[in-house]
C-alpha atoms as a PDB file:
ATOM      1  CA  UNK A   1     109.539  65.383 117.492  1.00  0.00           C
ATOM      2  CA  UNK A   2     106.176  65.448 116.027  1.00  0.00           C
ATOM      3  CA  UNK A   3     107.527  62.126 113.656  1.00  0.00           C
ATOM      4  CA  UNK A   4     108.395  60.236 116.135  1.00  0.00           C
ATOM      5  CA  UNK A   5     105.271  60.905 117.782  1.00  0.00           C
ATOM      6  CA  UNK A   6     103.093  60.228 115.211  1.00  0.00           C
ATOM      7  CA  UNK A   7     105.074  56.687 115.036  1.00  0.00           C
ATOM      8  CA  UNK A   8     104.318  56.082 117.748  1.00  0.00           C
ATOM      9  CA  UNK A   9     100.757  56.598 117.741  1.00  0.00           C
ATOM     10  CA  UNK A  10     100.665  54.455 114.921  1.00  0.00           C
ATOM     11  CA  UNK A  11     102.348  51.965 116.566  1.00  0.00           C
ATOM     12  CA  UNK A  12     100.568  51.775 120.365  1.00  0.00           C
ATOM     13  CA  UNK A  13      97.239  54.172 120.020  1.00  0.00           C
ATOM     14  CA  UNK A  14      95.592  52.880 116.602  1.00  0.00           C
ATOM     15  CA  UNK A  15      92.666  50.583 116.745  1.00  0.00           C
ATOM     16  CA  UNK A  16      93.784  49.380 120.096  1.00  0.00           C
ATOM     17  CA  UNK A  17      90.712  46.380 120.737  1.00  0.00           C
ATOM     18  CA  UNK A  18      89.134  45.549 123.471  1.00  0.00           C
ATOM     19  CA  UNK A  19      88.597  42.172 125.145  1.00  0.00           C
ATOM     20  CA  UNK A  20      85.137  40.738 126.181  1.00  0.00           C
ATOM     21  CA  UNK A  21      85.360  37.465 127.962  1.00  0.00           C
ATOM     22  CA  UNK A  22      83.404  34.383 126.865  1.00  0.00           C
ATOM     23  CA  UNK A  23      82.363  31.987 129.911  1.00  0.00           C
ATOM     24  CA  UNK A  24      82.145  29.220 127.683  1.00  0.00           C
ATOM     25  CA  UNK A  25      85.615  29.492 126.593  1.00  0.00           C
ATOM     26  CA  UNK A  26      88.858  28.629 128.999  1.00  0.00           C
ATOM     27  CA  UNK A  27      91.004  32.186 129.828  1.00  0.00           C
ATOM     28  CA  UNK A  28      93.545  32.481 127.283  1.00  0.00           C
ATOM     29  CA  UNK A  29      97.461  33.037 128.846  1.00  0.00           C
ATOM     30  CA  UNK A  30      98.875  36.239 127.583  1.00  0.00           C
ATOM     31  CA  UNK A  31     102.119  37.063 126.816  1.00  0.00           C
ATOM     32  CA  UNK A  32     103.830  40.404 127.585  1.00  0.00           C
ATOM     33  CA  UNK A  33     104.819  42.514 124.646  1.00  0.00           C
ATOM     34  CA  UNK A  34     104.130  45.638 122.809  1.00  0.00           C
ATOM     35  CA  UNK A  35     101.190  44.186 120.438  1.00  0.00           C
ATOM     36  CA  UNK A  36      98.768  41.857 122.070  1.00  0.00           C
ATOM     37  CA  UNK A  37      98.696  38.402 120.654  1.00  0.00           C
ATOM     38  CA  UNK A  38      95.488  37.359 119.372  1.00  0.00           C
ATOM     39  CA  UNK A  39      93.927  33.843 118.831  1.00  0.00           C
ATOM     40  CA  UNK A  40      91.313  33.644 116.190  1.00  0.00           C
ATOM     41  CA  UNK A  41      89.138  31.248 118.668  1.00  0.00           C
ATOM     42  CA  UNK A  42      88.879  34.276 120.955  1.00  0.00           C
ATOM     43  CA  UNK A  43      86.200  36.654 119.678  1.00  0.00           C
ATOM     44  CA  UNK A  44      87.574  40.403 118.664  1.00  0.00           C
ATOM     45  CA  UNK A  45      85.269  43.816 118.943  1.00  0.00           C
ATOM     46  CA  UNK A  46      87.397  47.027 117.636  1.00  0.00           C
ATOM     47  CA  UNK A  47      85.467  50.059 119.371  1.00  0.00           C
ATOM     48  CA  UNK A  48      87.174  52.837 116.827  1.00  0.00           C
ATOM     49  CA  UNK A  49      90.051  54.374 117.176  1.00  0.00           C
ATOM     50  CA  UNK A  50      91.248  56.435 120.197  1.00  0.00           C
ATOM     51  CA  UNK A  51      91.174  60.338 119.584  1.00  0.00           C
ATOM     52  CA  UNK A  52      94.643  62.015 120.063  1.00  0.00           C
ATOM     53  CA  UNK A  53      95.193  65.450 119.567  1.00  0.00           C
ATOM     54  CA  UNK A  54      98.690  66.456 117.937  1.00  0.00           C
ATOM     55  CA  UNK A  55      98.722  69.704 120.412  1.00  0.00           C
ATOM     56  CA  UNK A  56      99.819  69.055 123.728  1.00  0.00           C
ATOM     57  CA  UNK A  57     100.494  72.220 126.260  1.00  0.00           C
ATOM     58  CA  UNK A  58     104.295  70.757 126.714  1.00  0.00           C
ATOM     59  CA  UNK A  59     104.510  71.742 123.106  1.00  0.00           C
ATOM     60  CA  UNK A  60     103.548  75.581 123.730  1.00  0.00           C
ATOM     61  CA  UNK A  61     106.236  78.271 123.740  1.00  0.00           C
ATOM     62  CA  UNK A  62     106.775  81.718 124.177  1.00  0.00           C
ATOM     63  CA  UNK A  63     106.935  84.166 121.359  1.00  0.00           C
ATOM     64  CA  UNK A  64     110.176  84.615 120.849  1.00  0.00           C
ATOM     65  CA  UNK A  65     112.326  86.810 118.058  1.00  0.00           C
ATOM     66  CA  UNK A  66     114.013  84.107 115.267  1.00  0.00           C
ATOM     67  CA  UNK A  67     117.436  87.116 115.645  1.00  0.00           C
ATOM     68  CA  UNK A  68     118.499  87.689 119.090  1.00  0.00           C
ATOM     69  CA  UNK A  69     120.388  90.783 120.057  1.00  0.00           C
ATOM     70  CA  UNK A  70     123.806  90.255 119.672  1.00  0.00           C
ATOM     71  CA  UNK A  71     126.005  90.825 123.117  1.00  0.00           C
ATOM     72  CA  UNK A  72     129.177  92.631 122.028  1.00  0.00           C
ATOM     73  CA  UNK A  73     132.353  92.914 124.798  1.00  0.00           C
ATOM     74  CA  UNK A  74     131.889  89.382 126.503  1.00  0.00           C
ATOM     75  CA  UNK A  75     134.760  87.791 125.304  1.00  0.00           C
ATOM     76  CA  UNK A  76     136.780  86.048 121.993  1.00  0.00           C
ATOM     77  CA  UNK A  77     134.499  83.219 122.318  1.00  0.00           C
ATOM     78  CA  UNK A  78     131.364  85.737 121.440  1.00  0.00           C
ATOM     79  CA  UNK A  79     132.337  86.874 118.065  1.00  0.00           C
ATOM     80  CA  UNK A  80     132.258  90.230 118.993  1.00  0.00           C
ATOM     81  CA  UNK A  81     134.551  91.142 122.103  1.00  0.00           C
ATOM     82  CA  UNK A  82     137.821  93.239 122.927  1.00  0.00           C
ATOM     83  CA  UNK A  83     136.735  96.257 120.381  1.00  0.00           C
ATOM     84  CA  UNK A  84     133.296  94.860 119.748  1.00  0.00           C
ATOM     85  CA  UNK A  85     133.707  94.846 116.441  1.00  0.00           C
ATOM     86  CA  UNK A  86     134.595  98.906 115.939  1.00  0.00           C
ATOM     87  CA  UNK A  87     138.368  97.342 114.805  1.00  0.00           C
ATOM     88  CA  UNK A  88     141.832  99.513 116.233  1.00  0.00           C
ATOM     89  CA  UNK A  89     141.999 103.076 117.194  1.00  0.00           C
ATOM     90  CA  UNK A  90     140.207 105.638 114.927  1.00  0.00           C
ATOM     91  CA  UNK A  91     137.007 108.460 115.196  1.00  0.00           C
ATOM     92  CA  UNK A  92     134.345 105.521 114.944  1.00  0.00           C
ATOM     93  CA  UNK A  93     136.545 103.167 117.354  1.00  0.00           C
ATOM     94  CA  UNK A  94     135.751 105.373 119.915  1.00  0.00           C
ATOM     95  CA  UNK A  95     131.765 106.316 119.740  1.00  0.00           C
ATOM     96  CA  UNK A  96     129.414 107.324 117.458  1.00  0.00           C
ATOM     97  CA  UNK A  97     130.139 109.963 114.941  1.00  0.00           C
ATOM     98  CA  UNK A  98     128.557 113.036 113.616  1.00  0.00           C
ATOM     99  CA  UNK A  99     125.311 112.870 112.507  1.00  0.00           C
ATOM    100  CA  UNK A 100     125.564 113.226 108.149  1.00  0.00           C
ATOM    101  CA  UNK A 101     129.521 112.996 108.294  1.00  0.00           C
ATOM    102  CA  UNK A 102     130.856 111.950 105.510  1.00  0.00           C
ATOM    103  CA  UNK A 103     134.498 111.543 105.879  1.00  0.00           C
ATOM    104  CA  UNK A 104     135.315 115.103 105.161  1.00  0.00           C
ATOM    105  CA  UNK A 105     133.427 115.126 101.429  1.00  0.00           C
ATOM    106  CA  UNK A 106     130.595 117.569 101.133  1.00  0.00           C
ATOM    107  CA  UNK A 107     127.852 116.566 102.899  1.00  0.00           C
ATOM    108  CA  UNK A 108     124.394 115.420 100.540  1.00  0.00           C
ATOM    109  CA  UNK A 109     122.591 118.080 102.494  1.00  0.00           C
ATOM    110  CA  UNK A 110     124.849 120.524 101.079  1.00  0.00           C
ATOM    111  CA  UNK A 111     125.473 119.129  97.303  1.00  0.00           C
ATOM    112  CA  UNK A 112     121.668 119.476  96.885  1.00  0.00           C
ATOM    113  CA  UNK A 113     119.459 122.926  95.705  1.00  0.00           C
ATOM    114  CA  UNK A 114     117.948 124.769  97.688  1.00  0.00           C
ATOM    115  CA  UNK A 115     114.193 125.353  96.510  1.00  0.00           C
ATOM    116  CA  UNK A 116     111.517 127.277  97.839  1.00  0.00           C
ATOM    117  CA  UNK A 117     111.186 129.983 100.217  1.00  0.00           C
ATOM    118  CA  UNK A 118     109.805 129.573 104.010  1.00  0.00           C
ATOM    119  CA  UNK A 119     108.652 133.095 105.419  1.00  0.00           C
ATOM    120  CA  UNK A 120     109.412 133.118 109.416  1.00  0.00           C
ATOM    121  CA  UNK A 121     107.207 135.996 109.608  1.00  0.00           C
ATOM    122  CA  UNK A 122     103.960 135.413 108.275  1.00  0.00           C
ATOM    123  CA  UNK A 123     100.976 134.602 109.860  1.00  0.00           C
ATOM    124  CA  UNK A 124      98.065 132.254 109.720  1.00  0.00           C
ATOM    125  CA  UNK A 125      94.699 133.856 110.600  1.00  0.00           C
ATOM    126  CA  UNK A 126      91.262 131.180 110.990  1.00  0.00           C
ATOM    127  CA  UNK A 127      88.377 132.645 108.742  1.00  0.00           C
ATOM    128  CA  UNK A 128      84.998 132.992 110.008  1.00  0.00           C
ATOM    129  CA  UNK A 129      82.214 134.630 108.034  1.00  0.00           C
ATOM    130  CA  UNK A 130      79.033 136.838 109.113  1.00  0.00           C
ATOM    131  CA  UNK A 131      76.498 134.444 108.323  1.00  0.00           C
ATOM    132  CA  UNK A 132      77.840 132.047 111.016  1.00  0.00           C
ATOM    133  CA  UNK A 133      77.891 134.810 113.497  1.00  0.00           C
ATOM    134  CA  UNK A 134      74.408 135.564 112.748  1.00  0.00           C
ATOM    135  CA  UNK A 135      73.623 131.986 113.007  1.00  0.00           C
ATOM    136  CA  UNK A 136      74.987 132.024 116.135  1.00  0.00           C
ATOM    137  CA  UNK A 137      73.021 135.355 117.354  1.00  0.00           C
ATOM    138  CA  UNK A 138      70.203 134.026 116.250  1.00  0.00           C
ATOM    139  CA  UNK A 139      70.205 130.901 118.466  1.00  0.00           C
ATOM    140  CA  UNK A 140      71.117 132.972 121.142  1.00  0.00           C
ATOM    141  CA  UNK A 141      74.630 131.703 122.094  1.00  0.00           C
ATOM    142  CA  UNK A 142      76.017 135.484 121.416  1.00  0.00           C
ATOM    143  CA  UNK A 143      74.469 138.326 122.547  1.00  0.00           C
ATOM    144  CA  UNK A 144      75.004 140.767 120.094  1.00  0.00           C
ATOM    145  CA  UNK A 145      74.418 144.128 122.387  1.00  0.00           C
ATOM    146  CA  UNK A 146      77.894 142.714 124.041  1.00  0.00           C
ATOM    147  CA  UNK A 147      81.188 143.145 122.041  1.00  0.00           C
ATOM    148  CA  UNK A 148      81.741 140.142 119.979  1.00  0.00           C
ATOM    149  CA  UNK A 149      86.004 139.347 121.086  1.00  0.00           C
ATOM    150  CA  UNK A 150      87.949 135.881 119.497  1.00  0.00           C
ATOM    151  CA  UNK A 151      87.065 134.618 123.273  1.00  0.00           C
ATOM    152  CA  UNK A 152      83.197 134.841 122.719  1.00  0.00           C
ATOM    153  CA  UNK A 153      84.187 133.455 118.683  1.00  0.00           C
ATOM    154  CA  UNK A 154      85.953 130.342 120.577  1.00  0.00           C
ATOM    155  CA  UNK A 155      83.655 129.896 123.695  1.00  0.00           C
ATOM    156  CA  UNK A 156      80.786 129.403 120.927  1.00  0.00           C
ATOM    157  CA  UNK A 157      82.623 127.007 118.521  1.00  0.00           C
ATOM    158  CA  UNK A 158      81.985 129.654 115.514  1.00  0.00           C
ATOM    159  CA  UNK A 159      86.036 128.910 115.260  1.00  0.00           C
ATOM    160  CA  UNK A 160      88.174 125.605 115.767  1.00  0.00           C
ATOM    161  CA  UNK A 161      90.904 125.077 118.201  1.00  0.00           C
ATOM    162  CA  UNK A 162      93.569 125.844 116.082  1.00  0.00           C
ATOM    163  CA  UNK A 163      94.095 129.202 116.130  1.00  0.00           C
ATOM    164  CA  UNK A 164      97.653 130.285 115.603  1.00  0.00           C
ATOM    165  CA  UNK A 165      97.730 133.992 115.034  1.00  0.00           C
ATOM    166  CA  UNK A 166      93.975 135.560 115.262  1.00  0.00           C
ATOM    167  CA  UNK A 167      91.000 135.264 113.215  1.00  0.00           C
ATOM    168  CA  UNK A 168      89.795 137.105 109.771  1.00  0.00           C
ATOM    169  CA  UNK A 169      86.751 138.213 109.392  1.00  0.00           C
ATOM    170  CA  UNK A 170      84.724 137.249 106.167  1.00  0.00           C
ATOM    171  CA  UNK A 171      82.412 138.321 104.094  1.00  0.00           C
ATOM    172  CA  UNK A 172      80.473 135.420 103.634  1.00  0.00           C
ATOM    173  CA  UNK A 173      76.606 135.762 104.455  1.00  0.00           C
ATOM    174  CA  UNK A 174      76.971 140.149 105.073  1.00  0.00           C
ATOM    175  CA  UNK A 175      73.365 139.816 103.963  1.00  0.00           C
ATOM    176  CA  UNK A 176      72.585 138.144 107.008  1.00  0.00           C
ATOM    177  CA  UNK A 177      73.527 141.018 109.537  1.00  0.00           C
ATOM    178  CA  UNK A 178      70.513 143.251 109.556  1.00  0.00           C
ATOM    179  CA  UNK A 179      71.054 144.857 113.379  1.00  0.00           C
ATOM    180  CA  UNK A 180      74.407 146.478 114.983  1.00  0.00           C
ATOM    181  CA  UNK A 181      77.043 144.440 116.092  1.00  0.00           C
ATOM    182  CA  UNK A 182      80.220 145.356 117.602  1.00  0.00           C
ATOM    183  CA  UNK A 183      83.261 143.374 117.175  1.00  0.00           C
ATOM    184  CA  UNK A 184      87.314 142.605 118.263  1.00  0.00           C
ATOM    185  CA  UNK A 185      89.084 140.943 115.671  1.00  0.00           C
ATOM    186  CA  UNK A 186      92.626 140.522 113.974  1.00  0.00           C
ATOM    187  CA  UNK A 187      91.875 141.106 110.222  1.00  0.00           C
ATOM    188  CA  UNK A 188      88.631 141.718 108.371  1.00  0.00           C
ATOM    189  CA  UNK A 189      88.027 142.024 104.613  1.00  0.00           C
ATOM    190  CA  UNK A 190      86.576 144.464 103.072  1.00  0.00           C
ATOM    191  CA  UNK A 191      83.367 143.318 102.176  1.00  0.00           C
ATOM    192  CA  UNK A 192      82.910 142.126 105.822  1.00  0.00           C
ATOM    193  CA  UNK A 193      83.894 145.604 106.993  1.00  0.00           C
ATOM    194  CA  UNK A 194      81.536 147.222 104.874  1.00  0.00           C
ATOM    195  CA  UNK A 195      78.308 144.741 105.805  1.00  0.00           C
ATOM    196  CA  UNK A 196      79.054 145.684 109.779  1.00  0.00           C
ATOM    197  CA  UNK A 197      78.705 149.408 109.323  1.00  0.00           C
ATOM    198  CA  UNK A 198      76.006 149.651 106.961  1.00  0.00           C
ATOM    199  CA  UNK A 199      73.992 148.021 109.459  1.00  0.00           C
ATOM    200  CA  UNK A 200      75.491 150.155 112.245  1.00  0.00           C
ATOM    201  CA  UNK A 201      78.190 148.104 113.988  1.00  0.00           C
ATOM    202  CA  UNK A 202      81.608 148.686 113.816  1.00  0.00           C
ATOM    203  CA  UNK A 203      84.971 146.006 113.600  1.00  0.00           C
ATOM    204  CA  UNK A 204      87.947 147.063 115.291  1.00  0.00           C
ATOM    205  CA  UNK A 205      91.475 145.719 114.277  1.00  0.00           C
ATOM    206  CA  UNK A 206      93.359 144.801 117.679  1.00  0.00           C
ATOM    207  CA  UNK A 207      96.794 142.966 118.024  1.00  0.00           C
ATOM    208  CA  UNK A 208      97.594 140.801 120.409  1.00  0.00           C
ATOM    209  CA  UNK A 209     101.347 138.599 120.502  1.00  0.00           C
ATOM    210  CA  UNK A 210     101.449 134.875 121.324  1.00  0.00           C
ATOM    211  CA  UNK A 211     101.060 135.170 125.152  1.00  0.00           C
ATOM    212  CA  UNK A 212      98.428 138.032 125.059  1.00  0.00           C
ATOM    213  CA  UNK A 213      96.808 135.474 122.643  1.00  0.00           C
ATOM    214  CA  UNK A 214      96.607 133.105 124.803  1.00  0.00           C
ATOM    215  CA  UNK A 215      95.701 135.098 127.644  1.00  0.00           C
ATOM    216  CA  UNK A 216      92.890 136.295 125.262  1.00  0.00           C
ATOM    217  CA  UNK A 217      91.567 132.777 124.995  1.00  0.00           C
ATOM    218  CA  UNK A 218      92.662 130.811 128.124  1.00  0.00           C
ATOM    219  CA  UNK A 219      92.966 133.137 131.426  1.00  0.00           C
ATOM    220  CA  UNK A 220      92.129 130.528 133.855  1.00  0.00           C
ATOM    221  CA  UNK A 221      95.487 129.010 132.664  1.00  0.00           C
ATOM    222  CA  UNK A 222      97.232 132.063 134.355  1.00  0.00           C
ATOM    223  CA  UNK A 223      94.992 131.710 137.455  1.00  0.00           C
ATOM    224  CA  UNK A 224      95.915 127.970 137.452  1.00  0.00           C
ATOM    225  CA  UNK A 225      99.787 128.232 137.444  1.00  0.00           C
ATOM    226  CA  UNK A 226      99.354 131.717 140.019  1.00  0.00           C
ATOM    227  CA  UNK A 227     100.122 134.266 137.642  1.00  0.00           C
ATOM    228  CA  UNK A 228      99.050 137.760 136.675  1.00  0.00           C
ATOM    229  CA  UNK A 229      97.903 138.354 133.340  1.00  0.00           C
ATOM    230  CA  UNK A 230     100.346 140.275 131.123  1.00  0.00           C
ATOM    231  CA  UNK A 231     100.346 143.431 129.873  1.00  0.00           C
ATOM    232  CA  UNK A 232      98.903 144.031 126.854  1.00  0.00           C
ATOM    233  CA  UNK A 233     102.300 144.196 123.641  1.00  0.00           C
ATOM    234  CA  UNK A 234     102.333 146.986 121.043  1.00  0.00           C
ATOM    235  CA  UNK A 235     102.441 145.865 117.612  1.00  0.00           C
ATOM    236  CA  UNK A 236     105.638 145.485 115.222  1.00  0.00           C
ATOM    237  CA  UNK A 237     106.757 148.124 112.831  1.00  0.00           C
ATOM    238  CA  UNK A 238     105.054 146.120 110.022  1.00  0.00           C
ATOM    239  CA  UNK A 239     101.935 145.748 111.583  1.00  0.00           C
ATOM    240  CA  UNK A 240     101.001 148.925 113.283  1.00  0.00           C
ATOM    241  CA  UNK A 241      99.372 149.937 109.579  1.00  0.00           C
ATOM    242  CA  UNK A 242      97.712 146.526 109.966  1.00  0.00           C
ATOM    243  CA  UNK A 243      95.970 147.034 113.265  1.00  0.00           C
ATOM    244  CA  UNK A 244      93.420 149.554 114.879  1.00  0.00           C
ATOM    245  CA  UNK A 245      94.978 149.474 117.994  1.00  0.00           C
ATOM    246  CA  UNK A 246      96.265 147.033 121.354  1.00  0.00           C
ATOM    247  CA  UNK A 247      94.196 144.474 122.754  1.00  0.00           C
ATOM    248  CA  UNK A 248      92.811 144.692 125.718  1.00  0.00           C
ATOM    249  CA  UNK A 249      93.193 141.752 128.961  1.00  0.00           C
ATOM    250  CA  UNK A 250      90.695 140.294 129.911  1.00  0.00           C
ATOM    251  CA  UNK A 251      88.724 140.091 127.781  1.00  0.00           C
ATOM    252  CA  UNK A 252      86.471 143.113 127.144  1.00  0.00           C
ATOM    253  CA  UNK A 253      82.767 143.418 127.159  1.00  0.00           C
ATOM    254  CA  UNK A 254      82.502 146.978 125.322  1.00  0.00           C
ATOM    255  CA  UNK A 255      83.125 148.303 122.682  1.00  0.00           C
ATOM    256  CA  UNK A 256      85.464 151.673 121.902  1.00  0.00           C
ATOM    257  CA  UNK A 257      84.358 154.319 120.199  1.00  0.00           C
ATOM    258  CA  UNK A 258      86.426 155.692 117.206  1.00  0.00           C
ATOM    259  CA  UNK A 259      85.383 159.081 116.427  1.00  0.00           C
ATOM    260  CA  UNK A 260      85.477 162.516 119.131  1.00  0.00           C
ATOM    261  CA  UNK A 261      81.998 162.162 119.070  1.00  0.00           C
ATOM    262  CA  UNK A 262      81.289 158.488 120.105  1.00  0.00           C
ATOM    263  CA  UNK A 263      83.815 159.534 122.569  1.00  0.00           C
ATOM    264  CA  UNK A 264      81.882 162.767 124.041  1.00  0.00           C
ATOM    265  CA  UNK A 265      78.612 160.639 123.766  1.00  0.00           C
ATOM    266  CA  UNK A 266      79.807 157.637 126.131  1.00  0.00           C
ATOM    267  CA  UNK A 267      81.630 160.126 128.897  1.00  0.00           C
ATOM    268  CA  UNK A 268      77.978 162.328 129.039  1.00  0.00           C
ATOM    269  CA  UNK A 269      76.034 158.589 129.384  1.00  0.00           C
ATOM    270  CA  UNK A 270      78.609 157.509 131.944  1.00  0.00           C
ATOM    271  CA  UNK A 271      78.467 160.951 133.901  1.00  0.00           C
END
């Protein structure tokens, strides 16, 4: 298409001239065809050559895909009707087989090692170390006469988003802490531990399961959907060395004392 337009372009469009009339000289007769017939007495001025652009909006398409989908059942004509090319009677004739079948052979999944070792029960715990708690104190986003819970840790941003199973407690920056903090948290090393009661606080080990978790950290999700907030779950066999005790819902706001006498001291200050 684009040849036979460009011939005739050539042919019609290209330094077409134009005519200006002489009053001295007698009108000329004319003769119908393509190509006008010029006379060299008649006096010839060629104004350039007529811009044509080779894109026309007749020529625009839509995108379409070069392979189209190939229409199987509409007749012999089609290529692929009757069985739609699945051939005569069999397992594959009539639907789609089992995912990793393999005619009855052992299966690749199976003819290949096993390695490694996936354990279903551990857990993932998000650090967060003393110096960013004091950081935080210090600006005065926690209060540190309150008891410092993984809700206050999350409201504040000391910890991310993701938290899967609880939060450890680190070490890094103890020299930081120089007053008493109290806090509510699922692990905590030893160095960490150590740092909090020398300067008079104390950490407490609680357990809480996925949907005290997340009671923990999101309550008004409970209120939301109309729900009471659970009870809180005792730990597993394998965890009960782990922990201090059960966590408490909501969220708490005190602290609870350990020994008899923290104990005796915060009944005679209540009474």
């Amino acid at each position: 298409m684009l040849r036979r337009r460009l011939c005739s372009l050539l042919s019609s469009s290209i330094l077409i001239p134009s005519f200006k009339p002489n009053p001295t000289l007698q009108p000329l007769r004319l003769i119908q065809c393509q190509r006008p017939i010029l006379t060299p007495k008649v006096p010839v001025v060629f104004e350039g050559i007529r811009a044509y652009s080779l894109l026309s909006l007749n020529d625009l398409r839509d995108k379409v895909p070069r392979k189209q989908k190939t229409r199987k059942g509409r007749g012999i004509g089609s290529g692929k009707g009757k069985t739609a090319g699945r051939g005569n009677k069999g397992q594959r004739a009539r639907g789609s087989g089992k995912l990793g079948f393999e005619g009855g052979q052992t299966p690749l999944r199976r003819r290949l090692p096993k390695r490694g070792f996936k354990n279903p029960f551990s857990l993932t715990f998000q650090p967060v170390g003393l110096g960013k708690i004091a950081k935080l104190i210090n600006a005065g986003k926690i209060d540190s006469s309150e008891l410092i819970t993984m809700k206050t840790l999350k409201d504040t941003v000391a910890i991310g988003k993701q938290i899967k199973d609880g939060v450890r407690l680190m070490g890094r920056g103890a020299e930081q802490i120089k007053w008493p903090i109290h806090l509510e948290i699922s692990r905590v090393t030893v160095r960490a531990k150590e740092a909090v009661e020398a300067a008079g606080g104390s950490v407490r080990r609680v357990y809480y399961n996925k949907l005290g978790f997340r009671a923990l950290l999101k309550p008004e999700w409970f209120e939301k959907k109309g729900r009471l907030l659970p009870k809180a779950a005792r730990p597993p066999p394998k965890q009960r060395d782990k922990v201090d005790s059960i966590g408490r819902l909501p969220a708490p706001t005190k602290p609870i004392p350990f020994s008899v006498e923290e104990k005796e001291e915060a009944s005679s200050s209540s009474a």
